[in-house]
PDB file of N, CA and C in Angstrom:
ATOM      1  N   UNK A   1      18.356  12.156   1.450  1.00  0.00           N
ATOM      2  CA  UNK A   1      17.812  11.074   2.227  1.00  0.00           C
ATOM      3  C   UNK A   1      16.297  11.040   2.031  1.00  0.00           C
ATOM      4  N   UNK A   2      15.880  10.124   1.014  1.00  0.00           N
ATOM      5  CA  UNK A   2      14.408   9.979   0.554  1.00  0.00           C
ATOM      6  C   UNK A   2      13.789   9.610   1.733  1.00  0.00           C
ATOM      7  N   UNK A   3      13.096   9.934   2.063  1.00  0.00           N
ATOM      8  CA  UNK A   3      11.789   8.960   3.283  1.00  0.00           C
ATOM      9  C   UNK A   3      10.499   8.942   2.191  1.00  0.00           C
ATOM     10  N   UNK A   4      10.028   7.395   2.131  1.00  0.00           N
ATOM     11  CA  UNK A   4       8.658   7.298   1.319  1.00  0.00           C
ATOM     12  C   UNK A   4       7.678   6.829   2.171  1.00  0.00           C
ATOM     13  N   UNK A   5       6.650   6.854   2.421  1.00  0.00           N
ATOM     14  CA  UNK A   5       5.427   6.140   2.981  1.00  0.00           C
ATOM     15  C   UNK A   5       4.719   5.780   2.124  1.00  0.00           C
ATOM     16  N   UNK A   6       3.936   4.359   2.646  1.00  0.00           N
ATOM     17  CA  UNK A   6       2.911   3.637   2.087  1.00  0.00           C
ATOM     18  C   UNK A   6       2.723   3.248   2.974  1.00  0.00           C
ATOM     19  N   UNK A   7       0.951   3.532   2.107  1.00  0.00           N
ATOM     20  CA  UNK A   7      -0.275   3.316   3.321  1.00  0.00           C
ATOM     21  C   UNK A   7      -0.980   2.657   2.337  1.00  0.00           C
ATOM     22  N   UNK A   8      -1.363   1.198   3.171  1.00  0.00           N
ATOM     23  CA  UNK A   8      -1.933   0.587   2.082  1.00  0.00           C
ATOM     24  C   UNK A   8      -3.888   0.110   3.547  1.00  0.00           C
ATOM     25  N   UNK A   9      -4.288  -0.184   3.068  1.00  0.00           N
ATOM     26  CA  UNK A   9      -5.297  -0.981   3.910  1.00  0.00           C
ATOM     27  C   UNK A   9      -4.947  -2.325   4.323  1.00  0.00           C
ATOM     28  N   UNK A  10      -5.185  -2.667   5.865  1.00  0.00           N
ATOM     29  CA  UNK A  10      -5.312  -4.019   6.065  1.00  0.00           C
ATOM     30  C   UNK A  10      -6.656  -5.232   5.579  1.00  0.00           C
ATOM     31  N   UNK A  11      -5.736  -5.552   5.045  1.00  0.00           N
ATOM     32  CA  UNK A  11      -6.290  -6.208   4.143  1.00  0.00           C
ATOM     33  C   UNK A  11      -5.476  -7.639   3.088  1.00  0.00           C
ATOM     34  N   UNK A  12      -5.421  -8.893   3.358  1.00  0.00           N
ATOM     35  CA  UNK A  12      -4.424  -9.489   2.643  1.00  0.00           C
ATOM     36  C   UNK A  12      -5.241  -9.595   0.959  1.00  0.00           C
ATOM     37  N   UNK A  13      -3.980  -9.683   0.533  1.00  0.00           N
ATOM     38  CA  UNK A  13      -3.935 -10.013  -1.459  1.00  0.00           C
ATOM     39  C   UNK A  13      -3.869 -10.885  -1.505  1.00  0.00           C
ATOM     40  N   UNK A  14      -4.506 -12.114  -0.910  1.00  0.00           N
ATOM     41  CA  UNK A  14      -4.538 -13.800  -1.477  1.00  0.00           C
ATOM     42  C   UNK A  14      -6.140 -14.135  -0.095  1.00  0.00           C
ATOM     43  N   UNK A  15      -6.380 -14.780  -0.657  1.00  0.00           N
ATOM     44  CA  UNK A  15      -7.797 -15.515   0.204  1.00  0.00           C
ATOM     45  C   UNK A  15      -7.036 -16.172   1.549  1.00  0.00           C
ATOM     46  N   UNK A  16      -7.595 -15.978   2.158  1.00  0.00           N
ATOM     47  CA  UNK A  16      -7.270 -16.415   3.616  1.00  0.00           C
ATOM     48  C   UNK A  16      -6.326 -15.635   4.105  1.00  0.00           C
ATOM     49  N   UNK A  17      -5.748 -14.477   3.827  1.00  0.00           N
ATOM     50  CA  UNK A  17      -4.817 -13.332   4.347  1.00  0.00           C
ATOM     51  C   UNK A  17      -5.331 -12.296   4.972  1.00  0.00           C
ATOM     52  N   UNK A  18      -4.793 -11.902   6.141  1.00  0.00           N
ATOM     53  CA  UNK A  18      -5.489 -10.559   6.394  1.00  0.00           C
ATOM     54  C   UNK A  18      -4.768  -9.228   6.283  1.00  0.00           C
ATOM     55  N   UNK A  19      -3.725  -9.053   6.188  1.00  0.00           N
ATOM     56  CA  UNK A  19      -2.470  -8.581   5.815  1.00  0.00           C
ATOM     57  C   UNK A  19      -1.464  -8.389   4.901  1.00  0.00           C
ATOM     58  N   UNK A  20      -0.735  -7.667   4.296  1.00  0.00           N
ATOM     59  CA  UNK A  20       0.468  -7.327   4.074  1.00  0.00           C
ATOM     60  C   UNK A  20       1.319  -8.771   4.046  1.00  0.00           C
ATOM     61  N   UNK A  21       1.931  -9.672   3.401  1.00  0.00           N
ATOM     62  CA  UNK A  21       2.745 -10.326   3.666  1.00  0.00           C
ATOM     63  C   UNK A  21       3.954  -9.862   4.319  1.00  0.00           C
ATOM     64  N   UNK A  22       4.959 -10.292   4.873  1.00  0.00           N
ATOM     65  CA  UNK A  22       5.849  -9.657   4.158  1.00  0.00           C
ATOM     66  C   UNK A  22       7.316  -9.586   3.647  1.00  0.00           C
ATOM     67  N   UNK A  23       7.194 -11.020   3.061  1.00  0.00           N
ATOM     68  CA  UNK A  23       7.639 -11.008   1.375  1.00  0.00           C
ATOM     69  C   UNK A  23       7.092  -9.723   0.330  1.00  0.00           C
ATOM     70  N   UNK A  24       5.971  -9.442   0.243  1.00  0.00           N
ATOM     71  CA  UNK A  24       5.316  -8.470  -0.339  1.00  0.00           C
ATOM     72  C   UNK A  24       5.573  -6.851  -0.149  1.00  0.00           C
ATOM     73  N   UNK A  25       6.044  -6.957   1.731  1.00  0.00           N
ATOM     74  CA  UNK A  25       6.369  -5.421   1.894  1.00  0.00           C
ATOM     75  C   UNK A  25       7.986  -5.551   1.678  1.00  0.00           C
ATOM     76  N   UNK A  26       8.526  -6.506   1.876  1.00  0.00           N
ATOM     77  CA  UNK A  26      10.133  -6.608   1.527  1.00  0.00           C
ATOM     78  C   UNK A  26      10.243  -5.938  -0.260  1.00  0.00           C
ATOM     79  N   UNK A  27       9.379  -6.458  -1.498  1.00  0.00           N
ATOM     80  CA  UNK A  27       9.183  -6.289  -2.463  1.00  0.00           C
ATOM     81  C   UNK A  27       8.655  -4.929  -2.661  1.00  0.00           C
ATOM     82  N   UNK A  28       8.027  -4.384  -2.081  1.00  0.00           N
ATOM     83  CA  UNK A  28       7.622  -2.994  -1.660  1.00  0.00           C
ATOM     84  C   UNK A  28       8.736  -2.133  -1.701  1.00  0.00           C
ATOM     85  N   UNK A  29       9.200  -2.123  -0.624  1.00  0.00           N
ATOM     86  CA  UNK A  29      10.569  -1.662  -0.311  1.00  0.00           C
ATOM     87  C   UNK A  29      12.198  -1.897  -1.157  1.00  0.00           C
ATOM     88  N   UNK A  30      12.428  -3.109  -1.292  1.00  0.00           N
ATOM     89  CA  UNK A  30      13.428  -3.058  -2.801  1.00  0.00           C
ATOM     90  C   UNK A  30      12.724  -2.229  -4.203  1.00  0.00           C
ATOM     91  N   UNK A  31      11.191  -2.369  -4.384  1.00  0.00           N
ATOM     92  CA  UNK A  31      11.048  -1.475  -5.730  1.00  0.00           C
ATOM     93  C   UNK A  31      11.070   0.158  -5.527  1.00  0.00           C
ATOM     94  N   UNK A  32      10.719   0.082  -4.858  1.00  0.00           N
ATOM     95  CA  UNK A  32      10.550   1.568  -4.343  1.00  0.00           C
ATOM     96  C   UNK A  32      11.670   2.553  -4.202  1.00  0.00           C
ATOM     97  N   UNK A  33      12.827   1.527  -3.438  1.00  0.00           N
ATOM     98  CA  UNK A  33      13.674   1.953  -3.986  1.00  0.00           C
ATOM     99  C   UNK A  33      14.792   1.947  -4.656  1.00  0.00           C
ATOM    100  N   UNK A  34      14.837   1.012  -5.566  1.00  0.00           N
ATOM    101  CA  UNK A  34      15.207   1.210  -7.037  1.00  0.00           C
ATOM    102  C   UNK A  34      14.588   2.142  -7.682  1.00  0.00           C
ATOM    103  N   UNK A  35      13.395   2.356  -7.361  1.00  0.00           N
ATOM    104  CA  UNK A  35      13.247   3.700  -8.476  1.00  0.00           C
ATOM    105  C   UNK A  35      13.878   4.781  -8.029  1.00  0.00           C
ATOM    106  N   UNK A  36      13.679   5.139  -6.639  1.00  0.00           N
ATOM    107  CA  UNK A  36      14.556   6.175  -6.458  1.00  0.00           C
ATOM    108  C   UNK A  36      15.796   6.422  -6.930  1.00  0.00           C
ATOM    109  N   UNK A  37      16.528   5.160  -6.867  1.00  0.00           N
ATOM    110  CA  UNK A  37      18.251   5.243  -7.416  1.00  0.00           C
ATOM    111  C   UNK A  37      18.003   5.446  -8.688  1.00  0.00           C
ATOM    112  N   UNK A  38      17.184   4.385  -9.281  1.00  0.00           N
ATOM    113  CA  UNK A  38      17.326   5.190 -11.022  1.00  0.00           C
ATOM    114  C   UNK A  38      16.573   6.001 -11.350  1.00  0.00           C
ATOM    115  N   UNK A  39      15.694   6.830 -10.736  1.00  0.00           N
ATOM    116  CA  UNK A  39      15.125   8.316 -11.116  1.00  0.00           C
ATOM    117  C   UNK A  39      15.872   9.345 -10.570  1.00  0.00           C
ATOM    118  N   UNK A  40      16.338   9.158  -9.361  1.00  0.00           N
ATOM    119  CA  UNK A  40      16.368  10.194  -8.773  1.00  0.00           C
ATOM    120  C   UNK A  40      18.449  10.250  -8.324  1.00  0.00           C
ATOM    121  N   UNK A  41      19.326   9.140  -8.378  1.00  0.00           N
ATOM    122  CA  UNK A  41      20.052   8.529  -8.779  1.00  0.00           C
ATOM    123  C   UNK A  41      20.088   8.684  -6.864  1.00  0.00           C
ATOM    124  N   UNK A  42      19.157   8.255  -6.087  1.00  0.00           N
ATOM    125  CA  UNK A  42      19.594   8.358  -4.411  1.00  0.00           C
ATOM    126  C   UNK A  42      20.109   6.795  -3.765  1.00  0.00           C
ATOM    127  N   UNK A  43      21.114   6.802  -3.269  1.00  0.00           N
ATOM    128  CA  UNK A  43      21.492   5.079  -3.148  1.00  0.00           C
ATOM    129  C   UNK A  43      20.672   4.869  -2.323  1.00  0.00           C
ATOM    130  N   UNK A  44      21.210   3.369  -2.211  1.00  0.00           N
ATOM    131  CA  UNK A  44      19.810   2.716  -1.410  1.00  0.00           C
ATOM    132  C   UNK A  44      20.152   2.462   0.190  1.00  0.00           C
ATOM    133  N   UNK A  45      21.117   2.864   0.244  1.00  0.00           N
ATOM    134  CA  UNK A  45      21.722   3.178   1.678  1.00  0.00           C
ATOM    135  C   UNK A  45      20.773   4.302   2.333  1.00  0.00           C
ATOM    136  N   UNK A  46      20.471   5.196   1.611  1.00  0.00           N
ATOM    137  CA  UNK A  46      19.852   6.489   2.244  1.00  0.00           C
ATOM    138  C   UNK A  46      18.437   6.367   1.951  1.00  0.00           C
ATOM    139  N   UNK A  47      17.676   5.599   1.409  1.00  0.00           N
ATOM    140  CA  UNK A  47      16.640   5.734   1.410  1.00  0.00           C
ATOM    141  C   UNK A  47      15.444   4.892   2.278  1.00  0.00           C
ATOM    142  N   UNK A  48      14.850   5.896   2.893  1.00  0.00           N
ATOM    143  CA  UNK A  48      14.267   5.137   3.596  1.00  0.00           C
ATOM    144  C   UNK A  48      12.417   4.936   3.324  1.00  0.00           C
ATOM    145  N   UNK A  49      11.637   3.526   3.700  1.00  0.00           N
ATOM    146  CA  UNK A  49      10.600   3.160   3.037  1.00  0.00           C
ATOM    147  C   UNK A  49       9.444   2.677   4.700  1.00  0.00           C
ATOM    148  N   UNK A  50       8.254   3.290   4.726  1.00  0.00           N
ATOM    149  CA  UNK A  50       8.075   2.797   5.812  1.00  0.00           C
ATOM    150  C   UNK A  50       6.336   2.451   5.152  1.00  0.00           C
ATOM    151  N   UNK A  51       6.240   1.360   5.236  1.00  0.00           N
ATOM    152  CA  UNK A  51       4.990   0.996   5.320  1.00  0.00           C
ATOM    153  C   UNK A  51       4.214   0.655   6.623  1.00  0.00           C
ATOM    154  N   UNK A  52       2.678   1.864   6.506  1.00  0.00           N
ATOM    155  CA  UNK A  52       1.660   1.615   7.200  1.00  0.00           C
ATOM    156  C   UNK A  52       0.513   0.818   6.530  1.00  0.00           C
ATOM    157  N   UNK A  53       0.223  -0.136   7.515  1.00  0.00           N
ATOM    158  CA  UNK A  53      -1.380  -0.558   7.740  1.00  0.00           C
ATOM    159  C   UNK A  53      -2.255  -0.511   8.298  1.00  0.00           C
ATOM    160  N   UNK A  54      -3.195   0.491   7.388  1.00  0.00           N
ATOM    161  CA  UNK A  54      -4.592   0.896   7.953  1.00  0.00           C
ATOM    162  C   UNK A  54      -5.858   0.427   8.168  1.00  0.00           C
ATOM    163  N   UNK A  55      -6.477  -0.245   8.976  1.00  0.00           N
ATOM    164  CA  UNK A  55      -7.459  -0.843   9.479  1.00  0.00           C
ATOM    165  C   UNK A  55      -8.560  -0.029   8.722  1.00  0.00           C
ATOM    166  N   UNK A  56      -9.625  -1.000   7.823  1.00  0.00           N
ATOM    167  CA  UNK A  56     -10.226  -0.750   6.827  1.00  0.00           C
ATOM    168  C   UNK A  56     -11.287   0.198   7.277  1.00  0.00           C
ATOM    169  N   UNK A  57     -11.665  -0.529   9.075  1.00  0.00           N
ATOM    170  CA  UNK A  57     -12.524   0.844   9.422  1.00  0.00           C
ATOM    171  C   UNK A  57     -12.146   2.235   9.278  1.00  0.00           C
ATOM    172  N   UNK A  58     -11.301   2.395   9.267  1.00  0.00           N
ATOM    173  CA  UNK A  58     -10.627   4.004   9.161  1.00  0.00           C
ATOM    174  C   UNK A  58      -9.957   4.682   7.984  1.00  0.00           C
ATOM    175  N   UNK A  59     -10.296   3.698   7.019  1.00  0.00           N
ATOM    176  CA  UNK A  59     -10.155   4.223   5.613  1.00  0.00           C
ATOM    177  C   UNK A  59     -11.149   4.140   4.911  1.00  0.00           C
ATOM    178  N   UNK A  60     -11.460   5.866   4.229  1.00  0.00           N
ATOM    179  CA  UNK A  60     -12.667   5.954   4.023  1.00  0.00           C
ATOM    180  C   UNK A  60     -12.671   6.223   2.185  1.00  0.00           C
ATOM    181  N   UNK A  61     -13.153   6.147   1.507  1.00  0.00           N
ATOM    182  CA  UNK A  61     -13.144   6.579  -0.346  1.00  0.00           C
ATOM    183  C   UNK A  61     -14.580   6.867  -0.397  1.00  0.00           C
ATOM    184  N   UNK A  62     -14.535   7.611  -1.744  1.00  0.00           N
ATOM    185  CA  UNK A  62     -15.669   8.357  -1.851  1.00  0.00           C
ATOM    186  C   UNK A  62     -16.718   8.795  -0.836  1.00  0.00           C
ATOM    187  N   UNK A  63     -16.358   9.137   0.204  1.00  0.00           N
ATOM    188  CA  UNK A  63     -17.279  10.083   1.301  1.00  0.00           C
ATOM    189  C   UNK A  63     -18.110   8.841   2.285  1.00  0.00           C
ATOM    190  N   UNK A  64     -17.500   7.236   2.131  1.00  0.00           N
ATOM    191  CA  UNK A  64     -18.079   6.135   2.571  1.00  0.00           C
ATOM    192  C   UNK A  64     -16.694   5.095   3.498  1.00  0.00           C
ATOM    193  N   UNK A  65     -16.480   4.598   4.052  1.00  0.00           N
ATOM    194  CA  UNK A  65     -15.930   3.112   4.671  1.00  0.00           C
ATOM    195  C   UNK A  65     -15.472   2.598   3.295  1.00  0.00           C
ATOM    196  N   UNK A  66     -14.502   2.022   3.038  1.00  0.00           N
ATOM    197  CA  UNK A  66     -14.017   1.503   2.244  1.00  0.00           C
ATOM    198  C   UNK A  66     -14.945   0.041   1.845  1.00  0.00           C
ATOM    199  N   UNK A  67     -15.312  -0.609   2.421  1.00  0.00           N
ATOM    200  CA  UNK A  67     -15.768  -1.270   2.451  1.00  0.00           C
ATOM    201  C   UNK A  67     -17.366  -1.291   1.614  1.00  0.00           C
ATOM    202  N   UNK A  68     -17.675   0.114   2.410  1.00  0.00           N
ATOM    203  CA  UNK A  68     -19.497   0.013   2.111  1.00  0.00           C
ATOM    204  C   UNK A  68     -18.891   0.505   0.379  1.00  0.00           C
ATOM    205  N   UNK A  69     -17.972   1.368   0.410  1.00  0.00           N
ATOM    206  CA  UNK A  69     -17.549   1.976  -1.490  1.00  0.00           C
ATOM    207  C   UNK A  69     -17.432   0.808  -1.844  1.00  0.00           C
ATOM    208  N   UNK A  70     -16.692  -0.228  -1.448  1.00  0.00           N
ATOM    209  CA  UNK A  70     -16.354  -1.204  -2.866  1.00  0.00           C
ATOM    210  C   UNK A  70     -17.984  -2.223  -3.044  1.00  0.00           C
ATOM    211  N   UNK A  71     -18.858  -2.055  -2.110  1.00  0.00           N
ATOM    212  CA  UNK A  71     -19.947  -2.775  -2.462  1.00  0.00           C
ATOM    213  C   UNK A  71     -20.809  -2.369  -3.317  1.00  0.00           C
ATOM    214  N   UNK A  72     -20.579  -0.651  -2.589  1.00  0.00           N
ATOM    215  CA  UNK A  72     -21.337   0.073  -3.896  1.00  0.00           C
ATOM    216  C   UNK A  72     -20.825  -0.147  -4.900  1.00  0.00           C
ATOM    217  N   UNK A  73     -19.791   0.353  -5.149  1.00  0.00           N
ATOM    218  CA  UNK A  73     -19.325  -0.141  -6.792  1.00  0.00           C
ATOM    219  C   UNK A  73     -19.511  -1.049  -7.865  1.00  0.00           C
ATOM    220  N   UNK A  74     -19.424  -2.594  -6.606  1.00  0.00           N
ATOM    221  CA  UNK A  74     -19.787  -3.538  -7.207  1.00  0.00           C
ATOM    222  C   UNK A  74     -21.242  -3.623  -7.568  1.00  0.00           C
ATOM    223  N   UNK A  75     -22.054  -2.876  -6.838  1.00  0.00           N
ATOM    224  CA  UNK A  75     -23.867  -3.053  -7.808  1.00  0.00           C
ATOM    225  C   UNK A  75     -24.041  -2.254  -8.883  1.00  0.00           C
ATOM    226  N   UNK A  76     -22.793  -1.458  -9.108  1.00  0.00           N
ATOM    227  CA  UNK A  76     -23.134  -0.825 -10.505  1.00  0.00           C
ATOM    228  C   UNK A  76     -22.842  -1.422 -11.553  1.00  0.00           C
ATOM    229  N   UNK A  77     -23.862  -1.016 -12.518  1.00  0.00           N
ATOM    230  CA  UNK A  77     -23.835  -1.699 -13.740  1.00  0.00           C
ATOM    231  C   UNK A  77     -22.285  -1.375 -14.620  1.00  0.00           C
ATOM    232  N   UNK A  78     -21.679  -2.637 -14.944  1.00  0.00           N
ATOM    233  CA  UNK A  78     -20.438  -2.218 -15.969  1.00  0.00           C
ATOM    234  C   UNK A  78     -20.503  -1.469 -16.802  1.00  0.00           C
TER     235      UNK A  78
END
């Protein structure tokens, strides 16, 4: 009995989104586990998929707010 988590940031993937669709976490969850059945051969009866969304204040990358990292990033030279 697989249990997977995903943790993604709140945050939507299209302009004017703030969120996760979810069409998108439905798609999440069927790929996820299909791979399990064909890697791992676990049906999809038993596997279970739970997606969290984390409020961007509280996700942090490189030792910064997610936020202040991707700005930095973006002033660096390509």
């Amino acid at each position: 009995m697989p249990i997977v988590t995903i943790q993604v940031t709140r945050e939507g993937s299209k302009p004017g989104t703030n969120a996760v669709t979810a069409d998108e976490k439905a798609r999440l969850i069927a790929g996820v586990s299909q791979v399990l059945l064909d890697v791992l051969n676990k049906p999809l009866a038993a596997t279970f998929v739970v997606i969290e969304e984390v409020d961007m204040e509280n996700w942090g990358w490189g030792g910064l707010p997610v936020e202040a990292y991707r700005k930095q990033l973006a002033q660096k030279p390509g």
